[in-house]
C-alpha atoms as a PDB file:
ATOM      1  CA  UNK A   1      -6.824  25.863  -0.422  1.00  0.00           C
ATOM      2  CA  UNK A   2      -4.182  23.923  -2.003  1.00  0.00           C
ATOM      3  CA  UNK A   3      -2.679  21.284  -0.268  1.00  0.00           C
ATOM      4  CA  UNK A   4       1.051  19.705  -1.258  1.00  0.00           C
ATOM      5  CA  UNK A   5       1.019  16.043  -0.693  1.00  0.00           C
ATOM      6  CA  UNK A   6       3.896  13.846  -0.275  1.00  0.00           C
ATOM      7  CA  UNK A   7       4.144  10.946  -2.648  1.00  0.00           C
ATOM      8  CA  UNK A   8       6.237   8.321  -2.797  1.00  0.00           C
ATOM      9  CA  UNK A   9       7.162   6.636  -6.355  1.00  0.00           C
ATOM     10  CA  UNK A  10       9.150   3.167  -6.196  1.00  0.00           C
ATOM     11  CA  UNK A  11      10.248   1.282  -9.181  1.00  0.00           C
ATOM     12  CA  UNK A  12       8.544  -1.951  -9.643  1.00  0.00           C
ATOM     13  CA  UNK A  13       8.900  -5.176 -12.091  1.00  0.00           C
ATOM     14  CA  UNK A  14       7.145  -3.500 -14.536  1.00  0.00           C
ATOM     15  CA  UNK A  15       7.203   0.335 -14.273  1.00  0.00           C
ATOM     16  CA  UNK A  16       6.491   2.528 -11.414  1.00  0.00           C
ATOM     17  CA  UNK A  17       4.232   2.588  -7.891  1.00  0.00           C
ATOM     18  CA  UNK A  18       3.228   5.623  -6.278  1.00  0.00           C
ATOM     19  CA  UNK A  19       1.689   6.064  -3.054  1.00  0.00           C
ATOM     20  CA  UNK A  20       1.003   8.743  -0.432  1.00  0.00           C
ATOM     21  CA  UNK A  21       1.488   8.518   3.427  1.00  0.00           C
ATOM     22  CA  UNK A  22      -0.846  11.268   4.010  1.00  0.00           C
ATOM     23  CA  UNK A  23      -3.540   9.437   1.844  1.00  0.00           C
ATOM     24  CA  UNK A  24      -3.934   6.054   2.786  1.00  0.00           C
ATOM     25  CA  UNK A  25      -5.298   3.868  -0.132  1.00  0.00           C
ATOM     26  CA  UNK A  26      -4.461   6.372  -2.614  1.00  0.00           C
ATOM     27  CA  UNK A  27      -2.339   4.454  -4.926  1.00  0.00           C
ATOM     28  CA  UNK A  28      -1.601   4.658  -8.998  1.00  0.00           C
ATOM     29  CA  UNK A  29       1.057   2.525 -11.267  1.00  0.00           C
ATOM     30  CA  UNK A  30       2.951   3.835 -14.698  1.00  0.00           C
ATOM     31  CA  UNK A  31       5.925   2.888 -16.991  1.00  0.00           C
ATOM     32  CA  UNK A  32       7.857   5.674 -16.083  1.00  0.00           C
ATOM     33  CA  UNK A  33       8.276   8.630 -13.247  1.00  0.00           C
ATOM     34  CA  UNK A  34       6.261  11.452 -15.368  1.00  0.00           C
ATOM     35  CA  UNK A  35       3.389   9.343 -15.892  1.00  0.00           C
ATOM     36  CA  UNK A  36       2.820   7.676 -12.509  1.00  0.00           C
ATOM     37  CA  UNK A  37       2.922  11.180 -10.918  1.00  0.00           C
ATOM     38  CA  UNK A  38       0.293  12.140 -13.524  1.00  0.00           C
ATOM     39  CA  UNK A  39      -1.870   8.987 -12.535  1.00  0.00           C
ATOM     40  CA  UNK A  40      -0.789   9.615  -9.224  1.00  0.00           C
ATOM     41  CA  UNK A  41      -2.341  13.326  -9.050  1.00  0.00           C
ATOM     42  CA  UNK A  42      -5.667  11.908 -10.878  1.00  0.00           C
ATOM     43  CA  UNK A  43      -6.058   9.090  -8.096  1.00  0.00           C
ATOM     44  CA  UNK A  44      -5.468  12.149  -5.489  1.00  0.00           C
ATOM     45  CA  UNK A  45      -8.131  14.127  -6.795  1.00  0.00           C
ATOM     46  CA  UNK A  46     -10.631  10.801  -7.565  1.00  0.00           C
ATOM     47  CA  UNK A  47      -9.695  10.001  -4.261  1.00  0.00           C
ATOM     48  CA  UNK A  48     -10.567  13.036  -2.101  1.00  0.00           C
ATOM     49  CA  UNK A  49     -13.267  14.020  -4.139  1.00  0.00           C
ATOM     50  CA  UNK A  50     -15.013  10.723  -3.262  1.00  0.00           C
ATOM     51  CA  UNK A  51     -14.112  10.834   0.597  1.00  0.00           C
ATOM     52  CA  UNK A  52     -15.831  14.539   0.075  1.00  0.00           C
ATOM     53  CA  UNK A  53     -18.679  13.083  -1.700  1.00  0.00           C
ATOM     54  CA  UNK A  54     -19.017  10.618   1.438  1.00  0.00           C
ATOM     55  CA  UNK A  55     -19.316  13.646   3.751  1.00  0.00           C
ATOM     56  CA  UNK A  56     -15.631  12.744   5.136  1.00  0.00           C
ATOM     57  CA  UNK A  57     -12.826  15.105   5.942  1.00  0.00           C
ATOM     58  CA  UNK A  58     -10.144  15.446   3.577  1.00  0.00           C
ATOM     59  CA  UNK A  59      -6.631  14.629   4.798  1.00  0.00           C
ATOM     60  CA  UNK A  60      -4.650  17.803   5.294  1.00  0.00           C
ATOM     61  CA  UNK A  61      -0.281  17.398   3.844  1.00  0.00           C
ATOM     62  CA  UNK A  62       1.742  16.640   6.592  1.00  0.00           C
ATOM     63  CA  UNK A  63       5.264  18.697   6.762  1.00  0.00           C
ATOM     64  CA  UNK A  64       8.046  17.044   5.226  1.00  0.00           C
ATOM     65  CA  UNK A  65       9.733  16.183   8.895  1.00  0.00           C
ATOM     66  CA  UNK A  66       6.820  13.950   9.590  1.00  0.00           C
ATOM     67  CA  UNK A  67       6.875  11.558   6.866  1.00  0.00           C
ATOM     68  CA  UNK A  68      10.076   9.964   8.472  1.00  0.00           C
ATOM     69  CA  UNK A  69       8.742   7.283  10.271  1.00  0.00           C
ATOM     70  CA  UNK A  70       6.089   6.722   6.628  1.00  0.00           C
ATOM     71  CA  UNK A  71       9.705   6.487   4.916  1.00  0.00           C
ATOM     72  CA  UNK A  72      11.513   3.977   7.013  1.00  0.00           C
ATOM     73  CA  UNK A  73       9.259   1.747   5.649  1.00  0.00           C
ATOM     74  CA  UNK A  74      10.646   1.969   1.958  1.00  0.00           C
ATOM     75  CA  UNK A  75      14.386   1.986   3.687  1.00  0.00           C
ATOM     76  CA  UNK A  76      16.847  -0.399   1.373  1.00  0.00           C
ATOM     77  CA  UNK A  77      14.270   0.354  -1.804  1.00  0.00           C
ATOM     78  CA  UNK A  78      14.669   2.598  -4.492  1.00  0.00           C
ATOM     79  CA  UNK A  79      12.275   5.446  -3.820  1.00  0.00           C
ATOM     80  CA  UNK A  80      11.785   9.211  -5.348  1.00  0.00           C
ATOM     81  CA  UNK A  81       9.689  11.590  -3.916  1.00  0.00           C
ATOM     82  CA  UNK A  82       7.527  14.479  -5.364  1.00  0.00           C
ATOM     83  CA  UNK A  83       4.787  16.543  -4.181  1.00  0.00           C
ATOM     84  CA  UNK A  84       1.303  16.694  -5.664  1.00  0.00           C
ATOM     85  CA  UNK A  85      -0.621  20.142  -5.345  1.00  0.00           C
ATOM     86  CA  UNK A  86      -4.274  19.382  -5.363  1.00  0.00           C
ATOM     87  CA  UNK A  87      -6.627  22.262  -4.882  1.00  0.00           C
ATOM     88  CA  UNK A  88      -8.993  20.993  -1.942  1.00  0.00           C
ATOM     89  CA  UNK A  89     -11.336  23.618  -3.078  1.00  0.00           C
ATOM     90  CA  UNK A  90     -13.044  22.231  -5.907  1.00  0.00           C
ATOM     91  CA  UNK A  91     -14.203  19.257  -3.415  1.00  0.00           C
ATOM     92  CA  UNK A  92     -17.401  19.970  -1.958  1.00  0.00           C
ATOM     93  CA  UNK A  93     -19.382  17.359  -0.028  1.00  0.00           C
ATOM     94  CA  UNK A  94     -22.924  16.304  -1.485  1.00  0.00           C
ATOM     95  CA  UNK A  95     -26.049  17.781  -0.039  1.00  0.00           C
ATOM     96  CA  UNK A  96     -27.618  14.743   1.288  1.00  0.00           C
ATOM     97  CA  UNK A  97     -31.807  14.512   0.336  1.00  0.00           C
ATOM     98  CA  UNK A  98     -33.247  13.514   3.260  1.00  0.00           C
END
């Protein structure tokens, strides 16, 4: 299943930020807008794949209307936004030994 996450990329002092509001914590930096999203879709799937490891659910993409409120916060910034397709398949949760 491939999911299409929203992320948001700001320009910074130094280069680029990127973060996702349907993946709290999930953040990645870069000198320009075509590499942060390329960090930015290695942090998704380092990210997800560790929550999976962890025995956690995976955070599903929200639909685009929802992220308002998540993008009021940015409001007087300069912000682009992309989406991210990560395949959610290829995470699979750890068998615990027990």
């Amino acid at each position: 299943m491939v999911e299409n996450y929203l992320v948001v990329i700001e320009k910074s002092a130094t280069g680029y930020a990127a973060s996702s509001p349907d993946v709290p914590g999930c953040v990645a930096t870069g000198p320009s807008i075509e590499k942060v999203t390329v960090r930015m879709k290695q942090a998704l799937r380092f990210h997800l794949q560790g929550l999976a490891e962890d025995g956690d659910s995976l955070p599903r993409a929200k639909v685009a209307a929802s992220h308002r409120q998540a993008l009021r916060e940015f409001a007087g910034c300069t912000f682009f936004l992309t989406y991210v397709s990560v395949d959610l398949s290829q995470f699979q949760p750890l068998a615990h030994v027990g």
